[in-house]
PDB file of N, CA and C in Angstrom:
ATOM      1  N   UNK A   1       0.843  -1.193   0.000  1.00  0.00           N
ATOM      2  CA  UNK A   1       0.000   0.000   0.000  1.00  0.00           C
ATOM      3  C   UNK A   1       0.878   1.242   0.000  1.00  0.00           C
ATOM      4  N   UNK A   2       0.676   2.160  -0.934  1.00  0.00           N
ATOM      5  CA  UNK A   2       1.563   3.614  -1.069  1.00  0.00           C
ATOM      6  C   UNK A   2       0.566   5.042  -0.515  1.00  0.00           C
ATOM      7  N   UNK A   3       1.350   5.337   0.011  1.00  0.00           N
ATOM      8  CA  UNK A   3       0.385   6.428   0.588  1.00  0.00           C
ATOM      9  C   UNK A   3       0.818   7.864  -0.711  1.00  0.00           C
ATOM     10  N   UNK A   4      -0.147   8.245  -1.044  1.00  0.00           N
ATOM     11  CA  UNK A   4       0.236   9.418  -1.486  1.00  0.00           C
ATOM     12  C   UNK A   4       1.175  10.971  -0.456  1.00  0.00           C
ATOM     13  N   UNK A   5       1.955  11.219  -1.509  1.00  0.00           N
ATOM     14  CA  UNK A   5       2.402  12.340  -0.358  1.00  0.00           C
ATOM     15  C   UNK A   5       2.133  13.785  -0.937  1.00  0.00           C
ATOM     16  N   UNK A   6       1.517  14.274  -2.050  1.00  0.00           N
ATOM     17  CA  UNK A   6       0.437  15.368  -2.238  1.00  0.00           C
ATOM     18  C   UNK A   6      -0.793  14.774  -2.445  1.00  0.00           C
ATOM     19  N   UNK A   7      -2.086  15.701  -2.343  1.00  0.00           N
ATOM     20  CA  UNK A   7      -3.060  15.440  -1.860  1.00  0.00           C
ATOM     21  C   UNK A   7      -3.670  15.562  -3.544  1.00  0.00           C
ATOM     22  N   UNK A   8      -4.815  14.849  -3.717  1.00  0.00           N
ATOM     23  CA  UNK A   8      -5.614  15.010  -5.111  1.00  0.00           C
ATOM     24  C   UNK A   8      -5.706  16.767  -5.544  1.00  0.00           C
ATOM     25  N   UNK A   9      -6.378  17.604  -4.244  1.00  0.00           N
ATOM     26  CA  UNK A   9      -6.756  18.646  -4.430  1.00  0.00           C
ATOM     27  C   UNK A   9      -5.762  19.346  -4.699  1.00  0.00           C
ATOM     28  N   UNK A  10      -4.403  19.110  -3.886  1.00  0.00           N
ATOM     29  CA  UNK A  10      -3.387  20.129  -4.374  1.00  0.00           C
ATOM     30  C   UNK A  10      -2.409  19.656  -5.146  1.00  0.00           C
ATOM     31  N   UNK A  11      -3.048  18.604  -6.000  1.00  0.00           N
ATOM     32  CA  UNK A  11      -2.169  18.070  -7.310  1.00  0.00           C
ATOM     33  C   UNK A  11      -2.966  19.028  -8.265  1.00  0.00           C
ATOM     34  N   UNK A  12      -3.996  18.660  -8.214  1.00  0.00           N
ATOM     35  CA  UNK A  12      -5.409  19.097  -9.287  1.00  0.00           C
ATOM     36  C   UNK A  12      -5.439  21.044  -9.408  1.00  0.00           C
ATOM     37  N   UNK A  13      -5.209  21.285  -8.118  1.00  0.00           N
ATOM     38  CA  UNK A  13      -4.419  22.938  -8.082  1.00  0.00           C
ATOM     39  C   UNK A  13      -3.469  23.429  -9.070  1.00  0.00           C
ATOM     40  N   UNK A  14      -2.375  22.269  -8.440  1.00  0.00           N
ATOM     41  CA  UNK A  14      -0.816  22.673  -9.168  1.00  0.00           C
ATOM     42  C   UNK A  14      -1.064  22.306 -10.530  1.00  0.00           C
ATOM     43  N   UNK A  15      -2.044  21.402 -11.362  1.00  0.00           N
ATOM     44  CA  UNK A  15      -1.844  21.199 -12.606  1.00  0.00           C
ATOM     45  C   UNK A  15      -3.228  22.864 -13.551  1.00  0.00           C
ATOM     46  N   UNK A  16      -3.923  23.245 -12.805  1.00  0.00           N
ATOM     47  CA  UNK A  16      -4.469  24.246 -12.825  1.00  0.00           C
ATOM     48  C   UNK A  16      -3.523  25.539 -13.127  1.00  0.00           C
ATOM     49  N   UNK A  17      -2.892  25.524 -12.375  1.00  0.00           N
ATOM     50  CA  UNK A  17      -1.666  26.950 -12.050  1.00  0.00           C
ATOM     51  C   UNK A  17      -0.775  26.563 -13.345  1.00  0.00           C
ATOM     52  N   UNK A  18      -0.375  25.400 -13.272  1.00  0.00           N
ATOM     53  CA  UNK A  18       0.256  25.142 -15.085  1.00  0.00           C
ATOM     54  C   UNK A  18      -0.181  25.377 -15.889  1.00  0.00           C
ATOM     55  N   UNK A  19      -1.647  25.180 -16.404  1.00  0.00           N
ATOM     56  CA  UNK A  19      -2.418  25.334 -17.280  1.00  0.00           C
ATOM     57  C   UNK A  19      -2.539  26.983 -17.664  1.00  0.00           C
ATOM     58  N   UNK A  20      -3.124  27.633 -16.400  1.00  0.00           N
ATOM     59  CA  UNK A  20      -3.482  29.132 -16.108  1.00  0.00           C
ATOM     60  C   UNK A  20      -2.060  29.704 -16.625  1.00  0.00           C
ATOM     61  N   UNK A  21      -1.346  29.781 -16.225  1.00  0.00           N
ATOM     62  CA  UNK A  21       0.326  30.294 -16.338  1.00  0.00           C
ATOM     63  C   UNK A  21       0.639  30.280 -17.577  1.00  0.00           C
ATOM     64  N   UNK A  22       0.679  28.941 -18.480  1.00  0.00           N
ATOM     65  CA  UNK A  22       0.842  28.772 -19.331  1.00  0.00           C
ATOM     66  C   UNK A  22       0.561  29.349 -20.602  1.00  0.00           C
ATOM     67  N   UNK A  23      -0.788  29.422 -20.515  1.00  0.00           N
ATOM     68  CA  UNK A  23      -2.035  29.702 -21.238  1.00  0.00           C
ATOM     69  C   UNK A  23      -1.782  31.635 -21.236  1.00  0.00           C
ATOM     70  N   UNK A  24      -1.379  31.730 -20.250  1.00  0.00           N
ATOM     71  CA  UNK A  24      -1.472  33.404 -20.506  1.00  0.00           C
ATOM     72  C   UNK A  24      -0.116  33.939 -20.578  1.00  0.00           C
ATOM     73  N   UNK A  25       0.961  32.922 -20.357  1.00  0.00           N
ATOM     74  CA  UNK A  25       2.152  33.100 -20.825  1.00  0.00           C
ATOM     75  C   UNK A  25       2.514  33.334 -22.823  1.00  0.00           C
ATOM     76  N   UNK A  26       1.438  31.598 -23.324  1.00  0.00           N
ATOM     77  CA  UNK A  26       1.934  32.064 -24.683  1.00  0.00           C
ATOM     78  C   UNK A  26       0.904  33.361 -25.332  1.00  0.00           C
ATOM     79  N   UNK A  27       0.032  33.703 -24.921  1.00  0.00           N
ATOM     80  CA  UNK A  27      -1.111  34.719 -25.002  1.00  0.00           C
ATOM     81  C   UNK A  27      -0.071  35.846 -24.927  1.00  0.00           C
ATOM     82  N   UNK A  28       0.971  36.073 -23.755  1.00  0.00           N
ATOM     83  CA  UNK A  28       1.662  37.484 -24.111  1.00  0.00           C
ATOM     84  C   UNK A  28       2.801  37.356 -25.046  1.00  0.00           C
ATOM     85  N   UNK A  29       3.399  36.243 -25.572  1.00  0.00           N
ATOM     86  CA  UNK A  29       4.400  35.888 -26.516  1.00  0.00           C
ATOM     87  C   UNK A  29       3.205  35.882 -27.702  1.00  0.00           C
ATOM     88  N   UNK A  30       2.930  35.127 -28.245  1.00  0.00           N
ATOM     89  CA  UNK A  30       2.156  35.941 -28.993  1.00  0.00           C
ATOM     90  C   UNK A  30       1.289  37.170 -29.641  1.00  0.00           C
ATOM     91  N   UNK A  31       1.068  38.143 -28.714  1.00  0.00           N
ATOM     92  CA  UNK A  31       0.723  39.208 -29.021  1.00  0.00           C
ATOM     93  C   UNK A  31       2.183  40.213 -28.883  1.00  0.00           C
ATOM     94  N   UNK A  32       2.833  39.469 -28.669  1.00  0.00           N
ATOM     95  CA  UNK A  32       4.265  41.036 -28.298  1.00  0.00           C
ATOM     96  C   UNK A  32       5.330  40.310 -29.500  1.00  0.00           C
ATOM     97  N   UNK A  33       5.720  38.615 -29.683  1.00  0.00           N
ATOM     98  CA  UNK A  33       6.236  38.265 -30.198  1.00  0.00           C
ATOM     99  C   UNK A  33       6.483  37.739 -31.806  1.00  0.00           C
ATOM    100  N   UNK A  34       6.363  36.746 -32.306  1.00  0.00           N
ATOM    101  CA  UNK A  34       6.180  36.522 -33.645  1.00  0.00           C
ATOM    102  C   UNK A  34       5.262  37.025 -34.563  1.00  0.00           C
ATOM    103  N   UNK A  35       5.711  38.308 -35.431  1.00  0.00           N
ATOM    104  CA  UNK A  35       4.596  39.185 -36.131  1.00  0.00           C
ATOM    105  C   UNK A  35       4.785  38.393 -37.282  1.00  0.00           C
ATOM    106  N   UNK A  36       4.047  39.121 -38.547  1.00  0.00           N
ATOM    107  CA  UNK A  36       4.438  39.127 -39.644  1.00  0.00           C
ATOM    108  C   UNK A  36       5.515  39.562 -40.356  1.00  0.00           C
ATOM    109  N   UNK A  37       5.510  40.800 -39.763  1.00  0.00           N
ATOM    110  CA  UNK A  37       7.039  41.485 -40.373  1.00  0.00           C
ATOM    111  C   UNK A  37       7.771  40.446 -40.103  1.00  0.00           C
ATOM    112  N   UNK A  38       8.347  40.256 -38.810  1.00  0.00           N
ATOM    113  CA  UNK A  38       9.433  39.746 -38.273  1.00  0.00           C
ATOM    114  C   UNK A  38       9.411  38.822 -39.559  1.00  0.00           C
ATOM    115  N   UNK A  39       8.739  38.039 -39.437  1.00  0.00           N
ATOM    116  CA  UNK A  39       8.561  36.495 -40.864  1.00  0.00           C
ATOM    117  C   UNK A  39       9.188  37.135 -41.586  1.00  0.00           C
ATOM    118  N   UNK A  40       9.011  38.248 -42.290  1.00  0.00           N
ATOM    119  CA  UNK A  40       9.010  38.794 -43.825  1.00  0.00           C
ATOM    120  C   UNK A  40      11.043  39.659 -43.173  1.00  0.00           C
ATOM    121  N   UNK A  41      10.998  39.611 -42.414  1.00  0.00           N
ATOM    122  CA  UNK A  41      12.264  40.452 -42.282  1.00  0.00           C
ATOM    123  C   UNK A  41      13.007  39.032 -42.654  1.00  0.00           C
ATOM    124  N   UNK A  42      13.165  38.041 -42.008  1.00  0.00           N
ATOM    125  CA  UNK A  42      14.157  36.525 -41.778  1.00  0.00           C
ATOM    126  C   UNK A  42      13.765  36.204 -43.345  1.00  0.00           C
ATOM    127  N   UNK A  43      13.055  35.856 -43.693  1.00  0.00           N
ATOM    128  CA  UNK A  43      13.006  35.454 -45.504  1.00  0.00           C
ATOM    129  C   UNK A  43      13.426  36.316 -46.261  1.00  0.00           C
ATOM    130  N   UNK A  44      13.549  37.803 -46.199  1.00  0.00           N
ATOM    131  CA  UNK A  44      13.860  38.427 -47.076  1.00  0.00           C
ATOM    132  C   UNK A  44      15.475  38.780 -46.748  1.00  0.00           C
ATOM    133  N   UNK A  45      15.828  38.149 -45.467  1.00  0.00           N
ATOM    134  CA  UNK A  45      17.566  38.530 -45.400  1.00  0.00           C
ATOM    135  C   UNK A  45      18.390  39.438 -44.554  1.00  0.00           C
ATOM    136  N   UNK A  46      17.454  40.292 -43.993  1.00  0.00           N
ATOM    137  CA  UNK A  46      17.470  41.027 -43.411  1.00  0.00           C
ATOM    138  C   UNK A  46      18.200  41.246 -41.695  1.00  0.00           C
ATOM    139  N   UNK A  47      18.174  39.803 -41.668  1.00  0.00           N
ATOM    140  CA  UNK A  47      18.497  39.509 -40.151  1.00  0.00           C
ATOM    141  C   UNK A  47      19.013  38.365 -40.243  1.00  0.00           C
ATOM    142  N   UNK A  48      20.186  37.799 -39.169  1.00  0.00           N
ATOM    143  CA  UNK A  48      20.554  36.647 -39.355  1.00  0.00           C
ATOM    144  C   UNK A  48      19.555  35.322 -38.670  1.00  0.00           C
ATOM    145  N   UNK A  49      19.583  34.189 -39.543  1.00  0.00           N
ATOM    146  CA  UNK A  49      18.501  33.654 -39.210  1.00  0.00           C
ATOM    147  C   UNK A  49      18.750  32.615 -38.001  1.00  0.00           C
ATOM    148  N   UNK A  50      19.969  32.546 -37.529  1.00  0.00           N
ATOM    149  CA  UNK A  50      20.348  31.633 -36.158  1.00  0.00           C
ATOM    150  C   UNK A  50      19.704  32.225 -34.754  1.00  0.00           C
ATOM    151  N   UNK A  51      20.576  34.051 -35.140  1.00  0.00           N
ATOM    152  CA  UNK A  51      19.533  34.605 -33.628  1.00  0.00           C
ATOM    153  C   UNK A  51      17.976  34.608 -33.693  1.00  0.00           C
ATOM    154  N   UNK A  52      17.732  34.898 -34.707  1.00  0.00           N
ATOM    155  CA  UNK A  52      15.889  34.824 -34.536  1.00  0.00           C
ATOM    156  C   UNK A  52      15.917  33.479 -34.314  1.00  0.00           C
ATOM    157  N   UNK A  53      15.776  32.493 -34.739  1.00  0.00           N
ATOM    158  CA  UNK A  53      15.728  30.926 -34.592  1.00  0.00           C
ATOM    159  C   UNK A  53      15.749  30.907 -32.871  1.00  0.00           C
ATOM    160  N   UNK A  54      16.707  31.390 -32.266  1.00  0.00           N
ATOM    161  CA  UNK A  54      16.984  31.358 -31.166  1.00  0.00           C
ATOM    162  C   UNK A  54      15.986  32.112 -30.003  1.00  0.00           C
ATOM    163  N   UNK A  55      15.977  33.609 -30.269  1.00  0.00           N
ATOM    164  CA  UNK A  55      14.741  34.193 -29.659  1.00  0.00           C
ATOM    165  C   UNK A  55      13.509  33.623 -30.097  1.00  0.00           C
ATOM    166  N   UNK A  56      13.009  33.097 -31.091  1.00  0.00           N
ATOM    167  CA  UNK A  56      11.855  32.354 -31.284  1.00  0.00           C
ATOM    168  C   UNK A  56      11.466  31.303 -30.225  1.00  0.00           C
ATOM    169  N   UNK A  57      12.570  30.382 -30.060  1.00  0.00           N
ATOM    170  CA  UNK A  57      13.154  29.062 -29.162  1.00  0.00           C
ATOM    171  C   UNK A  57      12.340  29.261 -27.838  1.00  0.00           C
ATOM    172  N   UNK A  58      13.147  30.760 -27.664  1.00  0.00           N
ATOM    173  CA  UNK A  58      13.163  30.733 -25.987  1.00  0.00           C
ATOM    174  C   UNK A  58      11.558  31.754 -25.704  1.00  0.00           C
ATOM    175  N   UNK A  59      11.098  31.971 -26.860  1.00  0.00           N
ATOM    176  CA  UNK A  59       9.446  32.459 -26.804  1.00  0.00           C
ATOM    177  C   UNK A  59       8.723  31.873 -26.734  1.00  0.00           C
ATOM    178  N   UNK A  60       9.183  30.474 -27.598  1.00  0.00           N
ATOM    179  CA  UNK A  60       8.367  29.167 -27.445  1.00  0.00           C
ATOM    180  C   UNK A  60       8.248  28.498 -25.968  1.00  0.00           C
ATOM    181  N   UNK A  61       9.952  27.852 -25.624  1.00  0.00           N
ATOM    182  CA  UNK A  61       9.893  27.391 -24.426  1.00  0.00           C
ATOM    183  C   UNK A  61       9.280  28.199 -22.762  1.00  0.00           C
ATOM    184  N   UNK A  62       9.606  29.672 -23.112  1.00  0.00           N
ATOM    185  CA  UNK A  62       9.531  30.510 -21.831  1.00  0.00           C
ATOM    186  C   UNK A  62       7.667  30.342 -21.377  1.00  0.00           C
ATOM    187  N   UNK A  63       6.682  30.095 -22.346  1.00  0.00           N
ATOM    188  CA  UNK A  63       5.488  29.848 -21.626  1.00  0.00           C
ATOM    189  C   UNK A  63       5.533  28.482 -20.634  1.00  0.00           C
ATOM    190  N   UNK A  64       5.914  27.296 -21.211  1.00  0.00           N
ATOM    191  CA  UNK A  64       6.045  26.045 -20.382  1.00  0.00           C
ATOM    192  C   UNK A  64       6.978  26.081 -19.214  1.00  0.00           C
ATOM    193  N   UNK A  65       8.003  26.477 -19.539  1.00  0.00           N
ATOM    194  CA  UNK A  65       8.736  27.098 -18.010  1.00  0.00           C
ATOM    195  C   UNK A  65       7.982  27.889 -16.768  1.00  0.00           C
ATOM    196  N   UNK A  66       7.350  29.017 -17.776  1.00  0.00           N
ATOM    197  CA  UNK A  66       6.758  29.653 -16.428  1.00  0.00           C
ATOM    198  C   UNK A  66       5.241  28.277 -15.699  1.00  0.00           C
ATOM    199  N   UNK A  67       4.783  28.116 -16.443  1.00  0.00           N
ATOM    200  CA  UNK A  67       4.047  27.295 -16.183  1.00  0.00           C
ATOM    201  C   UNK A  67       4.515  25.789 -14.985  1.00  0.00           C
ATOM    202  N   UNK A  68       5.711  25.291 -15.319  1.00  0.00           N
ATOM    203  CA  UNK A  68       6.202  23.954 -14.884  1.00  0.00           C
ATOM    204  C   UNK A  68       6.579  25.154 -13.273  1.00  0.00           C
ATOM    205  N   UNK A  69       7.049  26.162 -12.872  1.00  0.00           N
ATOM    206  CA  UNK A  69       7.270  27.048 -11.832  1.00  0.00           C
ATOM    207  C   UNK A  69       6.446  27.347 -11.029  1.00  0.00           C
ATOM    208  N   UNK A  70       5.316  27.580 -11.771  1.00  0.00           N
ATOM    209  CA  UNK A  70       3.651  27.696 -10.809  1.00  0.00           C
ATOM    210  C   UNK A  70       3.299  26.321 -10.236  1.00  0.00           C
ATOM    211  N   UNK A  71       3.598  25.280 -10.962  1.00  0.00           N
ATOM    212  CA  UNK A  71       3.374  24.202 -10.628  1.00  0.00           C
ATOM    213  C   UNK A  71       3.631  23.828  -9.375  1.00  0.00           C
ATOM    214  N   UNK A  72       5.133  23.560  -9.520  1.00  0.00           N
ATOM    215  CA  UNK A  72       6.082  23.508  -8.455  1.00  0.00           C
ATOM    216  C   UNK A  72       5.916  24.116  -7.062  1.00  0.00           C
ATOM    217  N   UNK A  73       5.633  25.839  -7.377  1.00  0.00           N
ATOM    218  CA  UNK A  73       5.209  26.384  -5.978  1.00  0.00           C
ATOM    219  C   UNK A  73       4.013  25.936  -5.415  1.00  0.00           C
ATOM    220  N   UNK A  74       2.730  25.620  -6.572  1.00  0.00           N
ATOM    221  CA  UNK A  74       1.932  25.548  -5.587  1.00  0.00           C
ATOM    222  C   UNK A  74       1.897  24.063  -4.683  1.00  0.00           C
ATOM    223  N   UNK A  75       2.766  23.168  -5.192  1.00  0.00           N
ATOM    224  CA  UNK A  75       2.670  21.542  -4.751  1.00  0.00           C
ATOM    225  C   UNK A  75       3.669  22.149  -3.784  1.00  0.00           C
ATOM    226  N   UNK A  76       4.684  23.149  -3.786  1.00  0.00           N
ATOM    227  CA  UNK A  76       5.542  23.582  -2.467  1.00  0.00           C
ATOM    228  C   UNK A  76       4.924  24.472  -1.390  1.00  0.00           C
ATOM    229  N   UNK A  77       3.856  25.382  -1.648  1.00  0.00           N
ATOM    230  CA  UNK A  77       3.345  25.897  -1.134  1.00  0.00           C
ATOM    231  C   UNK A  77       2.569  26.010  -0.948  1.00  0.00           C
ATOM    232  N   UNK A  78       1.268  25.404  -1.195  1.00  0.00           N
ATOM    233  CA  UNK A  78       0.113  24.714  -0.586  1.00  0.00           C
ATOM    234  C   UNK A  78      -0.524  25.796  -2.117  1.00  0.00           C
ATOM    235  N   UNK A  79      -2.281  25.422  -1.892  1.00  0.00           N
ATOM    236  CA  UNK A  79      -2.906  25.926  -2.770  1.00  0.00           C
ATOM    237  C   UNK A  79      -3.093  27.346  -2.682  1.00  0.00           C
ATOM    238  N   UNK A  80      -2.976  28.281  -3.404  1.00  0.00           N
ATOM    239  CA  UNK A  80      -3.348  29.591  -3.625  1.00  0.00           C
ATOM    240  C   UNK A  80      -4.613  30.119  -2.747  1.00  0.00           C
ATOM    241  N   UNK A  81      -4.834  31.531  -2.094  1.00  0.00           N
ATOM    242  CA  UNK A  81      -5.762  31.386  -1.775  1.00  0.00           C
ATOM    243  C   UNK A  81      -6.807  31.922  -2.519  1.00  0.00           C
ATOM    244  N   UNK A  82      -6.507  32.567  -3.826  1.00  0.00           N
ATOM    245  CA  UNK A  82      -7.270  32.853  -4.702  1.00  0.00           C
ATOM    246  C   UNK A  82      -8.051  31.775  -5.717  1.00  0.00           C
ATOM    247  N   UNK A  83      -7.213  30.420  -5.477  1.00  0.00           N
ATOM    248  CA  UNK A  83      -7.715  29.206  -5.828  1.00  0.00           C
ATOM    249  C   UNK A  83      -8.948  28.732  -4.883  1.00  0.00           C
ATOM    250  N   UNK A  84      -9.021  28.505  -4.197  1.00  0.00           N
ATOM    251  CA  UNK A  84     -10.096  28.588  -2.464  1.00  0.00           C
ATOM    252  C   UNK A  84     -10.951  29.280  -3.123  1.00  0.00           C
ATOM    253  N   UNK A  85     -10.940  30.461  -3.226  1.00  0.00           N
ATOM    254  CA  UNK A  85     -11.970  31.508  -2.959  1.00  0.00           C
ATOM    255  C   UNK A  85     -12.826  31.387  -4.301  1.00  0.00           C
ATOM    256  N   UNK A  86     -11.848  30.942  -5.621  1.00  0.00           N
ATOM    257  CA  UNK A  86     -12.650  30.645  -6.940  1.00  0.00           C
ATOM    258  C   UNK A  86     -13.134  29.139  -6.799  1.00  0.00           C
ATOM    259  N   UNK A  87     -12.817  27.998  -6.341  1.00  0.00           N
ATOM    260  CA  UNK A  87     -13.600  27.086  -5.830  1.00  0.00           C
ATOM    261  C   UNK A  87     -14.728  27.418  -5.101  1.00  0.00           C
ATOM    262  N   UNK A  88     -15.016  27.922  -4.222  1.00  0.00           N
ATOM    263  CA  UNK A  88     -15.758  28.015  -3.459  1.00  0.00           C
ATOM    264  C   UNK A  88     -16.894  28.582  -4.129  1.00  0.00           C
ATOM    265  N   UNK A  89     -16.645  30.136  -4.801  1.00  0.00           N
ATOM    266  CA  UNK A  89     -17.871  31.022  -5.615  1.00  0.00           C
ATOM    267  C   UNK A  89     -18.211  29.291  -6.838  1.00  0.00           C
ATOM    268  N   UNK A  90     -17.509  28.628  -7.362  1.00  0.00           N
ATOM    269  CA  UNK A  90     -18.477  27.776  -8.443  1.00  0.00           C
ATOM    270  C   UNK A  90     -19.077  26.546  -7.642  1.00  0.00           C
ATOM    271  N   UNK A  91     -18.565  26.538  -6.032  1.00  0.00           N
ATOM    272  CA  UNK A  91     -19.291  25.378  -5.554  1.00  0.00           C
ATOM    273  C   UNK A  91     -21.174  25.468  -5.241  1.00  0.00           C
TER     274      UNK A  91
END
């Protein structure tokens, strides 16, 4: 028999806070990051195409990072209490 050592609710939290984080992480990389121009600047030559490749990379990865961080705190630091309080108003 294995005992769990986080609880359903504050697994089900921490995968929430990933989701939430995430979700509004690539929402601001996308609206600040990969335009059209930019596209039309790298095809037409304009820029070398390793560093964009690269800042692209880390626009891509930086939403799942922040996300895997929220995670982490909240399974380290118990559930949010703004999590509580939005449970509670849909219970």
């Amino acid at each position: 028999m294995s005992k769990r050592i986080v609880s359903e609710e504050l697994e089900f939290a921490a995968k929430q806070g990933f989701v939430r984080t995430a979700a509004q992480s690539i929402a601001g990389a996308l609206a600040g990051g990969i335009s059209a121009t930019a596209i039309v600047t790298v095809v037409s030559g304009e820029v070398e195409l390793v560093p964009t490749l690269i800042t692209w990379g880390v626009a891509v990865a930086t939403p799942f990072i922040n996300g895997a961080q929220s995670y982490f705190s909240i399974i380290g630091r118990g559930i949010p209490e703004a999590y509580v309080e939005a449970g509670e108003q849909q219970a």
